[in-house]
PDB file of N, CA and C in Angstrom:
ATOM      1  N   UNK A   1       0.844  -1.177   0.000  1.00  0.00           N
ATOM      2  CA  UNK A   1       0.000   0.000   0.000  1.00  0.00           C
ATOM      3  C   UNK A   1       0.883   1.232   0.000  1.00  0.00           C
ATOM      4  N   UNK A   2       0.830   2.372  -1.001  1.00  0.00           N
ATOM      5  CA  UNK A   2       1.661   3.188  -1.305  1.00  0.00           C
ATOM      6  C   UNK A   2       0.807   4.521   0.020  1.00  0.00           C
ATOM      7  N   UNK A   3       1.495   5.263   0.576  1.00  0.00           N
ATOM      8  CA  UNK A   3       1.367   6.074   1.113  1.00  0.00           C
ATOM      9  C   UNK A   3       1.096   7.366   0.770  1.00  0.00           C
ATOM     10  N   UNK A   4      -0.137   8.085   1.121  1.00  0.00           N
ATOM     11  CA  UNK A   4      -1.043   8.976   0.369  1.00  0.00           C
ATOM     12  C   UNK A   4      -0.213  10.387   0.752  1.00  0.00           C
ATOM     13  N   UNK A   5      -0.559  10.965  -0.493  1.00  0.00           N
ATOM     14  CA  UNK A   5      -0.251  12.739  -0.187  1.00  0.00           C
ATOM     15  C   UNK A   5      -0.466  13.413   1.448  1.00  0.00           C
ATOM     16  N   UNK A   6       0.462  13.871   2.240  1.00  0.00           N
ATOM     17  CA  UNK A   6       0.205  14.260   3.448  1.00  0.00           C
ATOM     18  C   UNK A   6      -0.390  15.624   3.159  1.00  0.00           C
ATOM     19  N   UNK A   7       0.150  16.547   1.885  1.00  0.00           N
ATOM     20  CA  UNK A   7      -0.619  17.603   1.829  1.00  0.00           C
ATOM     21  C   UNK A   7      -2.132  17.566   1.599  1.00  0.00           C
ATOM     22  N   UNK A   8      -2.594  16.516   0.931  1.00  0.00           N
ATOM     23  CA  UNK A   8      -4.193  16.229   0.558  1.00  0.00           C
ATOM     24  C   UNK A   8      -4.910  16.184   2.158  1.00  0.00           C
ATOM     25  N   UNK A   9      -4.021  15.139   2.512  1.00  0.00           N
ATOM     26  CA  UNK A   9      -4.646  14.599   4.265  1.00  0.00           C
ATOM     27  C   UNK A   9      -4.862  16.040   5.612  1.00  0.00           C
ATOM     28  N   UNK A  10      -3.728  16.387   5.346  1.00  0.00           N
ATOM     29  CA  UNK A  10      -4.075  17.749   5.774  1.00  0.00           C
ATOM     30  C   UNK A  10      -4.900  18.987   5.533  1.00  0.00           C
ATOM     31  N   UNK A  11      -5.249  19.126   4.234  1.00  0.00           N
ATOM     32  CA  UNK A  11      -6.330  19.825   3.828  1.00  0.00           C
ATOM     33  C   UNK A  11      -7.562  18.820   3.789  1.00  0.00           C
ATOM     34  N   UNK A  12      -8.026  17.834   3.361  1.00  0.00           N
ATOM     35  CA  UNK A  12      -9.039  17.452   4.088  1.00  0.00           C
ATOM     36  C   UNK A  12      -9.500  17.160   5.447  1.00  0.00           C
ATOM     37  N   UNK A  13      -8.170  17.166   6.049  1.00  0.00           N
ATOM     38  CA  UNK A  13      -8.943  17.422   7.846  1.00  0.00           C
ATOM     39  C   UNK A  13      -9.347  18.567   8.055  1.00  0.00           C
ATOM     40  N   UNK A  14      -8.676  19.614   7.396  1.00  0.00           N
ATOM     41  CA  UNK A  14      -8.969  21.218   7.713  1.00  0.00           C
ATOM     42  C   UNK A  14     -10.242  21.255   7.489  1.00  0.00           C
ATOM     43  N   UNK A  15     -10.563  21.147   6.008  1.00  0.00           N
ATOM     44  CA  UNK A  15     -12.171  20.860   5.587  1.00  0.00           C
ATOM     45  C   UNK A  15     -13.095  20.694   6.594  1.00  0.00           C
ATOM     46  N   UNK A  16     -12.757  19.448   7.156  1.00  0.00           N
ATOM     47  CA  UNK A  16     -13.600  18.830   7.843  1.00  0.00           C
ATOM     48  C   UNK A  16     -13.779  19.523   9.241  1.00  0.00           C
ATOM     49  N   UNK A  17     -12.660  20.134   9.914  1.00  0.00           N
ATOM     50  CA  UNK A  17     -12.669  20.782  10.735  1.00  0.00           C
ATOM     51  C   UNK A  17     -12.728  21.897  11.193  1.00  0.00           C
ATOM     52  N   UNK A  18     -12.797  22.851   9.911  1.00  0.00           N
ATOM     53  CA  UNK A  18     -12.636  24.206   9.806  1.00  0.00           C
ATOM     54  C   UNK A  18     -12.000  25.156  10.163  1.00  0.00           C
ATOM     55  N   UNK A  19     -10.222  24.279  10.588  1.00  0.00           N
ATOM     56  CA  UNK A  19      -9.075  25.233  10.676  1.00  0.00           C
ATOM     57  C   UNK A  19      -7.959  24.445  10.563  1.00  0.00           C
ATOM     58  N   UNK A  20      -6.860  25.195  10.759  1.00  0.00           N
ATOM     59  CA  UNK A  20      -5.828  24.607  10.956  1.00  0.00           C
ATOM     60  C   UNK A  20      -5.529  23.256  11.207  1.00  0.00           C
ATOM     61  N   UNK A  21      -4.334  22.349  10.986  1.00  0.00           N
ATOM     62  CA  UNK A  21      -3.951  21.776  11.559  1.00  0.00           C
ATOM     63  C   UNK A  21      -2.777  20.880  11.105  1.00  0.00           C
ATOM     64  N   UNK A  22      -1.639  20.346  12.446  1.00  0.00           N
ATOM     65  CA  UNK A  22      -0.220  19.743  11.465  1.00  0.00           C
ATOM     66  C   UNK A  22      -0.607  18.308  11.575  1.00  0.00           C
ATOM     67  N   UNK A  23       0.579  18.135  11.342  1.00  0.00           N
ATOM     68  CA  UNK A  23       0.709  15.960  11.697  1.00  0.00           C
ATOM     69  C   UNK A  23       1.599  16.386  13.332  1.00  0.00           C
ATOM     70  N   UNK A  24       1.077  14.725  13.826  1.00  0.00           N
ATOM     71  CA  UNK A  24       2.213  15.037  15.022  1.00  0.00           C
ATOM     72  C   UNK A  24       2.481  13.427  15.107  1.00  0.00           C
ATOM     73  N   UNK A  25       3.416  13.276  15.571  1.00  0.00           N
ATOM     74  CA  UNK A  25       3.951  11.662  15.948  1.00  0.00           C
ATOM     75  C   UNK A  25       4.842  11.522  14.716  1.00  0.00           C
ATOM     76  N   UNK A  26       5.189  11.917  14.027  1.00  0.00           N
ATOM     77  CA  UNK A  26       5.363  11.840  12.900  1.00  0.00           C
ATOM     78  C   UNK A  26       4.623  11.066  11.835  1.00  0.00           C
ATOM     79  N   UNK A  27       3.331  10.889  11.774  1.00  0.00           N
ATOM     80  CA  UNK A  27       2.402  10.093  11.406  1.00  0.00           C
ATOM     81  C   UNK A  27       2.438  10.882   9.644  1.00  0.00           C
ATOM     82  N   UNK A  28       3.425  11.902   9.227  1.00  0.00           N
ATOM     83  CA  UNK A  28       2.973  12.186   7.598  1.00  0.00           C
ATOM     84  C   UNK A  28       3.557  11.300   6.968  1.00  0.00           C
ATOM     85  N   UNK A  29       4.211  11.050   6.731  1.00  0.00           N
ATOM     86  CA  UNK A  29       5.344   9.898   6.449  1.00  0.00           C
ATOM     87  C   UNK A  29       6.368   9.230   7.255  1.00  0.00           C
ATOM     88  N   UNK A  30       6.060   7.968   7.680  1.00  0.00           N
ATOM     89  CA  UNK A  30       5.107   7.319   7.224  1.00  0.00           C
ATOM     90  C   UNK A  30       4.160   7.332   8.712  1.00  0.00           C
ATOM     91  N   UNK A  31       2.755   6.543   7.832  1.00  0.00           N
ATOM     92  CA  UNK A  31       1.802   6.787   8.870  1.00  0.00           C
ATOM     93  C   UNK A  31       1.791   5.415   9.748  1.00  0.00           C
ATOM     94  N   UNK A  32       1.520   5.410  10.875  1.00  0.00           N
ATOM     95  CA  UNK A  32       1.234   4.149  11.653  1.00  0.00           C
ATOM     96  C   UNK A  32       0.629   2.692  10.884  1.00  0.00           C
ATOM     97  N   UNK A  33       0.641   2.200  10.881  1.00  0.00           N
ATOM     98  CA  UNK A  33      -0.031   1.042  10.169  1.00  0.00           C
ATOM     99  C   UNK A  33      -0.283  -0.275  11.225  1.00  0.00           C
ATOM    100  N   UNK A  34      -1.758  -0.785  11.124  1.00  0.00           N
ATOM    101  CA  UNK A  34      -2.285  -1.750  12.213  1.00  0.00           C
ATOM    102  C   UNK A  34      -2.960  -2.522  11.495  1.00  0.00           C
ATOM    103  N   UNK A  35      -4.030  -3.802  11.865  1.00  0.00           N
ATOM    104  CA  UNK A  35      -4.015  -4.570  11.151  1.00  0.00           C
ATOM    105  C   UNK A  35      -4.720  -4.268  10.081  1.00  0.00           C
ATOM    106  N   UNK A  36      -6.249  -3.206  10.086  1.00  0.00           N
ATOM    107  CA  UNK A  36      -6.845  -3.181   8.680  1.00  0.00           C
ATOM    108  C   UNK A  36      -6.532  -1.753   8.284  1.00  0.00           C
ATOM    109  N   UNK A  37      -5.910  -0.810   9.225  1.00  0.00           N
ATOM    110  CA  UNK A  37      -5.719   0.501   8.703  1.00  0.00           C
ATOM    111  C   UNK A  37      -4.666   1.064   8.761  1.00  0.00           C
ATOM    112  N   UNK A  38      -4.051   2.114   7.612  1.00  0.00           N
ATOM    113  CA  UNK A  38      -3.202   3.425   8.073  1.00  0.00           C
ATOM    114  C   UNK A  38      -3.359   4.379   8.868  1.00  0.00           C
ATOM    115  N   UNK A  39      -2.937   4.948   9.999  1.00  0.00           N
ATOM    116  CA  UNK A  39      -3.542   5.920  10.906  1.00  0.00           C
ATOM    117  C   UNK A  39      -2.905   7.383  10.763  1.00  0.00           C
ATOM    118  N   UNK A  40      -2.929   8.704  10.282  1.00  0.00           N
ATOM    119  CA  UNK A  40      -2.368   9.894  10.541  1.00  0.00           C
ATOM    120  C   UNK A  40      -2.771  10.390  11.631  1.00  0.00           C
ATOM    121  N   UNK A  41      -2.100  11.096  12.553  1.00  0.00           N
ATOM    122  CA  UNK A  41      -2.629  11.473  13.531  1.00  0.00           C
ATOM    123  C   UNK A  41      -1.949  12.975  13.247  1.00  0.00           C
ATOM    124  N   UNK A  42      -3.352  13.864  13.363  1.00  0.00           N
ATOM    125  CA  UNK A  42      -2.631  15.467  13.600  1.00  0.00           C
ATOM    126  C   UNK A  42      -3.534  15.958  14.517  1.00  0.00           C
ATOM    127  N   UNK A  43      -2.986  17.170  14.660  1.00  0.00           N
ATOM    128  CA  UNK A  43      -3.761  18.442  15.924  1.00  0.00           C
ATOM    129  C   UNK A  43      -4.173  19.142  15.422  1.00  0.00           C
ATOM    130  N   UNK A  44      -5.353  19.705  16.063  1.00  0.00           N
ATOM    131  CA  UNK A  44      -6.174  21.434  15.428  1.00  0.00           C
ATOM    132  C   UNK A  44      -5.639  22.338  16.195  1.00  0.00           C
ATOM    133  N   UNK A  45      -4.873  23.372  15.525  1.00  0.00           N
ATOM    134  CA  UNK A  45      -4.260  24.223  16.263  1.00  0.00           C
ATOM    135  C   UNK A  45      -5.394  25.362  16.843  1.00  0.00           C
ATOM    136  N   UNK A  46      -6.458  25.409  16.496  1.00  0.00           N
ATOM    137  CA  UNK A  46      -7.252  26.401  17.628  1.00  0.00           C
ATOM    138  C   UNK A  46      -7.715  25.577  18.509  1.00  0.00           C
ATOM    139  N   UNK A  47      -8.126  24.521  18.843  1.00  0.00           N
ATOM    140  CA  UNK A  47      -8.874  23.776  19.392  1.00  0.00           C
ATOM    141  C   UNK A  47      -7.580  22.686  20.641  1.00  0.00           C
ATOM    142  N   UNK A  48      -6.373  22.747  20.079  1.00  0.00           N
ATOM    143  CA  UNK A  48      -5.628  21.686  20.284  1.00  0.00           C
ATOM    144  C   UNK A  48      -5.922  20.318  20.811  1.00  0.00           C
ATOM    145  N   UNK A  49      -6.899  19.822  19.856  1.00  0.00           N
ATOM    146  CA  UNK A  49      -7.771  18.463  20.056  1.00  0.00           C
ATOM    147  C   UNK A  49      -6.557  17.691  19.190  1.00  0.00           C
ATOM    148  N   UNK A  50      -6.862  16.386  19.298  1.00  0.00           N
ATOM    149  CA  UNK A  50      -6.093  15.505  18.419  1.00  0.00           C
ATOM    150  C   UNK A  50      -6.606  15.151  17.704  1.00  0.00           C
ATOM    151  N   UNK A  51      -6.579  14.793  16.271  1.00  0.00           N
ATOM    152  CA  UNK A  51      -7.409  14.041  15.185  1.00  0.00           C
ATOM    153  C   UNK A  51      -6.697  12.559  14.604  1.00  0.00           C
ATOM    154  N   UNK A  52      -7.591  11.818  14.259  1.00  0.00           N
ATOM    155  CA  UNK A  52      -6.670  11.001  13.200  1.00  0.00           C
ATOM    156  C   UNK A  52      -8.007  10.398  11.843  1.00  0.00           C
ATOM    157  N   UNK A  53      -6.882  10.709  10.792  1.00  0.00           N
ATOM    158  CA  UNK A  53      -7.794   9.888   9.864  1.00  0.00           C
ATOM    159  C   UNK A  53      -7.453   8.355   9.371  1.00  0.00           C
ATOM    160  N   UNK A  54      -8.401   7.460   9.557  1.00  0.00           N
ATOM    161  CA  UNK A  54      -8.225   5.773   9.417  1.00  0.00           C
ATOM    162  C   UNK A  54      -8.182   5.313   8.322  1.00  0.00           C
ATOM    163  N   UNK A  55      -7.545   4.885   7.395  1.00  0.00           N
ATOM    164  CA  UNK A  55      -7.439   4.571   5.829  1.00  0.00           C
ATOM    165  C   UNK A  55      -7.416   3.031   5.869  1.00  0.00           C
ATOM    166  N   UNK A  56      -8.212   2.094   5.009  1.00  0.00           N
ATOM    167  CA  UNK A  56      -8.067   0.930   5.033  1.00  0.00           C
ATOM    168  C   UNK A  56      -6.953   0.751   4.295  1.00  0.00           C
ATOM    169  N   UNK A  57      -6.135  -0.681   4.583  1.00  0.00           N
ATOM    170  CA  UNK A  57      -5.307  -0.790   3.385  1.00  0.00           C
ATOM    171  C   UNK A  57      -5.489  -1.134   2.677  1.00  0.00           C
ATOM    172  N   UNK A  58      -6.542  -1.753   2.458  1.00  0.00           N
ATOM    173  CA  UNK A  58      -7.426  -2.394   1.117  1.00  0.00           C
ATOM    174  C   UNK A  58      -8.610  -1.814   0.776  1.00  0.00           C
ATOM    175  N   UNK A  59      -7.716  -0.616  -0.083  1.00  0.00           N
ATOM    176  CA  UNK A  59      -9.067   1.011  -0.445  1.00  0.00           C
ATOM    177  C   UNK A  59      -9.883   0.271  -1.415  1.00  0.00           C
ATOM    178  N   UNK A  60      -9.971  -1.112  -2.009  1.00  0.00           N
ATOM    179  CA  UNK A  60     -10.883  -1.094  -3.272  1.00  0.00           C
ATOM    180  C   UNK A  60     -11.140  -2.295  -3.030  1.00  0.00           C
ATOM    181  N   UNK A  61     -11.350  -2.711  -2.288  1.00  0.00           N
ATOM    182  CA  UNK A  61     -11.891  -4.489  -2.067  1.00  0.00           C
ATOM    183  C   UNK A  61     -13.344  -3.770  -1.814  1.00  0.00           C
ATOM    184  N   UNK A  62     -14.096  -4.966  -2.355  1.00  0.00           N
ATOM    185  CA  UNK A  62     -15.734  -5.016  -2.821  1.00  0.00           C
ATOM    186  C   UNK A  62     -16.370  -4.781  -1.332  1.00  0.00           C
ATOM    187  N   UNK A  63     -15.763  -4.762  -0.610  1.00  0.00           N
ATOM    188  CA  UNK A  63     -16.668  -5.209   1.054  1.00  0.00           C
ATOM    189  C   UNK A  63     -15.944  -3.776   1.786  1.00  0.00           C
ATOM    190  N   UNK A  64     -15.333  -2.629   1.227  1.00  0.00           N
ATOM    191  CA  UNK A  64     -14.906  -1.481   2.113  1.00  0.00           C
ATOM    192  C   UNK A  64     -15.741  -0.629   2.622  1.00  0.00           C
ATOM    193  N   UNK A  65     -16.773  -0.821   1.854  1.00  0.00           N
ATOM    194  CA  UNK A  65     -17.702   0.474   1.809  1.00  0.00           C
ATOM    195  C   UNK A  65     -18.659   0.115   2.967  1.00  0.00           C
ATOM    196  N   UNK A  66     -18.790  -1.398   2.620  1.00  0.00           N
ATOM    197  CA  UNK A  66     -20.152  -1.871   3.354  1.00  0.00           C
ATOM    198  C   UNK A  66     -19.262  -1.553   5.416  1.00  0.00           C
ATOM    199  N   UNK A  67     -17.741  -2.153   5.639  1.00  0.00           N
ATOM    200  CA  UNK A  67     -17.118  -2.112   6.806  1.00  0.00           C
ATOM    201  C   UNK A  67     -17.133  -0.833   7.181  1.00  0.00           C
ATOM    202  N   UNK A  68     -16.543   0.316   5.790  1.00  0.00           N
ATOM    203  CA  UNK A  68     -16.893   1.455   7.017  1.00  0.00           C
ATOM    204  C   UNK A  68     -18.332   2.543   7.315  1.00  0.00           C
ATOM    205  N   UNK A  69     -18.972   2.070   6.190  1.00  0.00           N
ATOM    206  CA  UNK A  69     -20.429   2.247   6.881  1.00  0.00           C
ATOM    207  C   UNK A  69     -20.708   1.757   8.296  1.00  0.00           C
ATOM    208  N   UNK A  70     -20.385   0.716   8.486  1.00  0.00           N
ATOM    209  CA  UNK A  70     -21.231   0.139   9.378  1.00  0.00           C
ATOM    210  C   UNK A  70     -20.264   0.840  10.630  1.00  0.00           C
ATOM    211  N   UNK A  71     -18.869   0.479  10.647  1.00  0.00           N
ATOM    212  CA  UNK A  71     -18.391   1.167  11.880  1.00  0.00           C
ATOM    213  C   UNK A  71     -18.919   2.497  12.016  1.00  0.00           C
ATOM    214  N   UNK A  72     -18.969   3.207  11.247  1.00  0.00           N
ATOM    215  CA  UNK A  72     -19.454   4.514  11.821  1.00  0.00           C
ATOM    216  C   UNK A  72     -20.721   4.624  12.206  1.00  0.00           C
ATOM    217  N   UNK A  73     -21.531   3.579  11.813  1.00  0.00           N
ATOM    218  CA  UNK A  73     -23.023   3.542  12.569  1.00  0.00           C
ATOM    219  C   UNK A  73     -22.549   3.071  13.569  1.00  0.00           C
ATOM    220  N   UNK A  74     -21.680   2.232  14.040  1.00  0.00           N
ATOM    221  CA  UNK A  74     -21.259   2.266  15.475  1.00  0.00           C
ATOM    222  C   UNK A  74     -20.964   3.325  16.242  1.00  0.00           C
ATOM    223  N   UNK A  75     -19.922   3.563  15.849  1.00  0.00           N
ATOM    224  CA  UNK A  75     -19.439   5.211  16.524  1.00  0.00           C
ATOM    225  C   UNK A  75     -20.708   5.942  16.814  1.00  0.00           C
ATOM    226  N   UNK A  76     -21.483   6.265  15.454  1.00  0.00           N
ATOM    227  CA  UNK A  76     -22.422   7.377  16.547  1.00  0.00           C
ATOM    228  C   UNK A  76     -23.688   6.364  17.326  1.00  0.00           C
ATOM    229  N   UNK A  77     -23.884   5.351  17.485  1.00  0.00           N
ATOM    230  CA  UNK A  77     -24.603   4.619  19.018  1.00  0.00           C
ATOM    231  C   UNK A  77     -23.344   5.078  19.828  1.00  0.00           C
ATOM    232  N   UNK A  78     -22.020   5.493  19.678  1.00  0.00           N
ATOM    233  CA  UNK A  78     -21.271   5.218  20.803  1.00  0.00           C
ATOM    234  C   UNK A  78     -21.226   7.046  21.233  1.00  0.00           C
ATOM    235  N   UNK A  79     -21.454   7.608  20.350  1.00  0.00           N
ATOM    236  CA  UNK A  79     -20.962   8.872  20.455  1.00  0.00           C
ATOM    237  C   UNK A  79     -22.481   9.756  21.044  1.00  0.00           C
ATOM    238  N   UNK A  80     -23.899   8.893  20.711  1.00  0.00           N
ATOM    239  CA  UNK A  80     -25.245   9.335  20.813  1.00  0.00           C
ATOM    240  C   UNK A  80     -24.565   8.847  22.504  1.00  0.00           C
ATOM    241  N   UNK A  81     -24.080   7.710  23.351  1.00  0.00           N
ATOM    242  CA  UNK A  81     -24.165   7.390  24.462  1.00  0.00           C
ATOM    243  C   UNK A  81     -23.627   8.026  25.046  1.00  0.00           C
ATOM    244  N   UNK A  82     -22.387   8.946  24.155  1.00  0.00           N
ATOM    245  CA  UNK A  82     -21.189  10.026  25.598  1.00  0.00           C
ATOM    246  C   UNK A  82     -21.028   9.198  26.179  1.00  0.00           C
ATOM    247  N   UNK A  83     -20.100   8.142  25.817  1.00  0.00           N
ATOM    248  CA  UNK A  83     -19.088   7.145  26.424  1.00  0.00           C
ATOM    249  C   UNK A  83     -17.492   8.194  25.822  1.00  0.00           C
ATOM    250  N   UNK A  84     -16.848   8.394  26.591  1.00  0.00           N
ATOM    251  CA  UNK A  84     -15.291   9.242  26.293  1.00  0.00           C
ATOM    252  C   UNK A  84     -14.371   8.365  26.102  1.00  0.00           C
ATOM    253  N   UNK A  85     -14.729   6.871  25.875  1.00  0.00           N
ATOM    254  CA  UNK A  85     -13.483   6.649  25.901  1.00  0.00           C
ATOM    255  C   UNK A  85     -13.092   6.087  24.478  1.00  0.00           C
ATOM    256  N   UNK A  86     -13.955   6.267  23.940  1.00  0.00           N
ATOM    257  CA  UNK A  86     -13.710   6.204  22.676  1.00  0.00           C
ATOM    258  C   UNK A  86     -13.612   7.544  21.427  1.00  0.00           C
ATOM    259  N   UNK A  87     -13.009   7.540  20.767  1.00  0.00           N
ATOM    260  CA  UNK A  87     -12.943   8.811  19.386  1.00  0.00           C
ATOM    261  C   UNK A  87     -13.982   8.675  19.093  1.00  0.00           C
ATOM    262  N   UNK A  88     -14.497   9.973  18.960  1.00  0.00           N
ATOM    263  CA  UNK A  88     -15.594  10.675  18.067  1.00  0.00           C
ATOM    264  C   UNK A  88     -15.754  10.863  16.936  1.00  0.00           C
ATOM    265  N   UNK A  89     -17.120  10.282  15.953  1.00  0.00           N
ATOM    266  CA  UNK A  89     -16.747  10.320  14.416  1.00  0.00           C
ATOM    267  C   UNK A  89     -16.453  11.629  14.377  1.00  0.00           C
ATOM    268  N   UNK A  90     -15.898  12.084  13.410  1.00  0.00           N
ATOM    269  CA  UNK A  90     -15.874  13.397  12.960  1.00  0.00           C
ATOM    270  C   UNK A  90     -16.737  13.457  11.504  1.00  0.00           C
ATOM    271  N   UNK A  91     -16.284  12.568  10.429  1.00  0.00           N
ATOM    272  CA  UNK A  91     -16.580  11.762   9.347  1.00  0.00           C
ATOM    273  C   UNK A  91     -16.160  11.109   8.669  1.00  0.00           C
ATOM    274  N   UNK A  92     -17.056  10.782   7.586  1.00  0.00           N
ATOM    275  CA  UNK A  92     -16.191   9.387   6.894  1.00  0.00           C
ATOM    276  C   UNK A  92     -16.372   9.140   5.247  1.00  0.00           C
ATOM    277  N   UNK A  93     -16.206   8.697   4.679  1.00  0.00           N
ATOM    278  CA  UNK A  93     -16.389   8.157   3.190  1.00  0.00           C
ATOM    279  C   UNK A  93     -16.228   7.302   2.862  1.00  0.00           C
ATOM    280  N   UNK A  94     -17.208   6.067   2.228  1.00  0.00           N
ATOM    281  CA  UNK A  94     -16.503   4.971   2.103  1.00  0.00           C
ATOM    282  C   UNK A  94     -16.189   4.781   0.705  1.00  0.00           C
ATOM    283  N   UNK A  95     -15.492   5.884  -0.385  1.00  0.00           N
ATOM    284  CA  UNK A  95     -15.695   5.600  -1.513  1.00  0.00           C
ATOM    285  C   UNK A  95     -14.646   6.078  -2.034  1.00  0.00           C
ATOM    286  N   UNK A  96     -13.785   6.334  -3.123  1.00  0.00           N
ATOM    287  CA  UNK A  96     -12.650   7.275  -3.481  1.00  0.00           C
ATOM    288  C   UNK A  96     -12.795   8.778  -3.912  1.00  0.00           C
ATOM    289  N   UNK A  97     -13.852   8.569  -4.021  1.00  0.00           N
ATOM    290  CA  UNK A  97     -14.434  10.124  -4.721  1.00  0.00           C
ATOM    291  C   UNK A  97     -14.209  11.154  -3.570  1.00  0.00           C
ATOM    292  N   UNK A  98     -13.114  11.617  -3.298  1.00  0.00           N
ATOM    293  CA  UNK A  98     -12.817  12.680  -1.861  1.00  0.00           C
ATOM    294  C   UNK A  98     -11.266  13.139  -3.002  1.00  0.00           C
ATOM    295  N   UNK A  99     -11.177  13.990  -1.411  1.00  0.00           N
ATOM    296  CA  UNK A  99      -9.691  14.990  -1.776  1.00  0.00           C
ATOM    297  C   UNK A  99      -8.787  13.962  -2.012  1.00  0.00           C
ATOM    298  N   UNK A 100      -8.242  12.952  -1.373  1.00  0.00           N
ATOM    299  CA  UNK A 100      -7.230  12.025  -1.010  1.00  0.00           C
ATOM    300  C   UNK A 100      -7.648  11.011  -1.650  1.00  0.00           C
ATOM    301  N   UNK A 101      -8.556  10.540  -2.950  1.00  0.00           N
ATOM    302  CA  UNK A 101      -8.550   9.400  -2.911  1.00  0.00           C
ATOM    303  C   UNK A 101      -8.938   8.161  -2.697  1.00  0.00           C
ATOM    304  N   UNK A 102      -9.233   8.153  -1.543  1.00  0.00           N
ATOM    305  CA  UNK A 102      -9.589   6.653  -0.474  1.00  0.00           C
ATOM    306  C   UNK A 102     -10.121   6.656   0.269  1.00  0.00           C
ATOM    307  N   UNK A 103     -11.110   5.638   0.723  1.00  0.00           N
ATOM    308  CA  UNK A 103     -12.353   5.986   1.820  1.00  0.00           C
ATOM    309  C   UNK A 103     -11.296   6.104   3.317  1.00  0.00           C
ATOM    310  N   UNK A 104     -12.308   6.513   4.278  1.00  0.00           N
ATOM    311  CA  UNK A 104     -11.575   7.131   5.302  1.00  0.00           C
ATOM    312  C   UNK A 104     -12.643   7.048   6.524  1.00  0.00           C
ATOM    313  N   UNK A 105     -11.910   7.417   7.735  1.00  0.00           N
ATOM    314  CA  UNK A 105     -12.997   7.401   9.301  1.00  0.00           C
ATOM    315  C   UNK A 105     -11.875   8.621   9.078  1.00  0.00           C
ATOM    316  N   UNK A 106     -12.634   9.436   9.693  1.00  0.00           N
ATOM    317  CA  UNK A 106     -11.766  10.846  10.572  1.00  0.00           C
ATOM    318  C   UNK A 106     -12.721  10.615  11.786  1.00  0.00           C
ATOM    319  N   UNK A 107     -11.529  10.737  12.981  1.00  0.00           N
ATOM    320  CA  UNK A 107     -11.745  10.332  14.425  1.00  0.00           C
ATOM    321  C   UNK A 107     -11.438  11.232  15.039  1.00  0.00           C
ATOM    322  N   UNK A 108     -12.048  11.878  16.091  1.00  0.00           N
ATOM    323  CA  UNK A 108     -11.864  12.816  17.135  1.00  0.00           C
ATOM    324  C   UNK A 108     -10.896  12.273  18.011  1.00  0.00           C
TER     325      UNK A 108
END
């Protein structure tokens, strides 16, 4: 799995978040990698919240769309409950048609 534009990833979190924000951990290159996803992790510099966006590594297998639909109908039962101990959707796509490419979870 080739590793996506950090400038794209960064302007679509901004998008999504409506300001600023860098990479931290060094998560632009390269990004964390776990068993089904790539992870970037950056900060909103007004807010200094942490973000990360979740990239499958298998952006085009027939069954992506249907997995991250459904997790994010998880997330918000989890996020409707205000349980903290989990990330907050922010949003998601399960399709390539975005800034970057590749479906995605952006996580609070």
């Amino acid at each position: 799995m080739e590793d996506l534009d950090p400038t794209a990833i960064r302007t679509l979190i901004e998008n999504l978040i409506g300001g600023p924000c860098h990479f931290i951990l060094n998560t632009d290159i390269p990004p964390f990698r776990g068993g089904k996803y790539a992870v970037y992790a950056l900060k909103d510099e007004e807010k200094s919240r942490r973000l990360c966006l979740r990239i499958p590594h298998n952006r085009t297998g027939c069954h992506i769309a249907f997995v991250l639909k459904h997790e994010a109908e998880v997330r918000r039962h989890i996020d409707a409950t205000r349980i903290d101990l989990f990330q907050p959707l922010i949003a998601y796509n399960p399709t390539t048609e975005n800034l970057i490419k590749a479906p995605y979870l952006a996580l609070g």
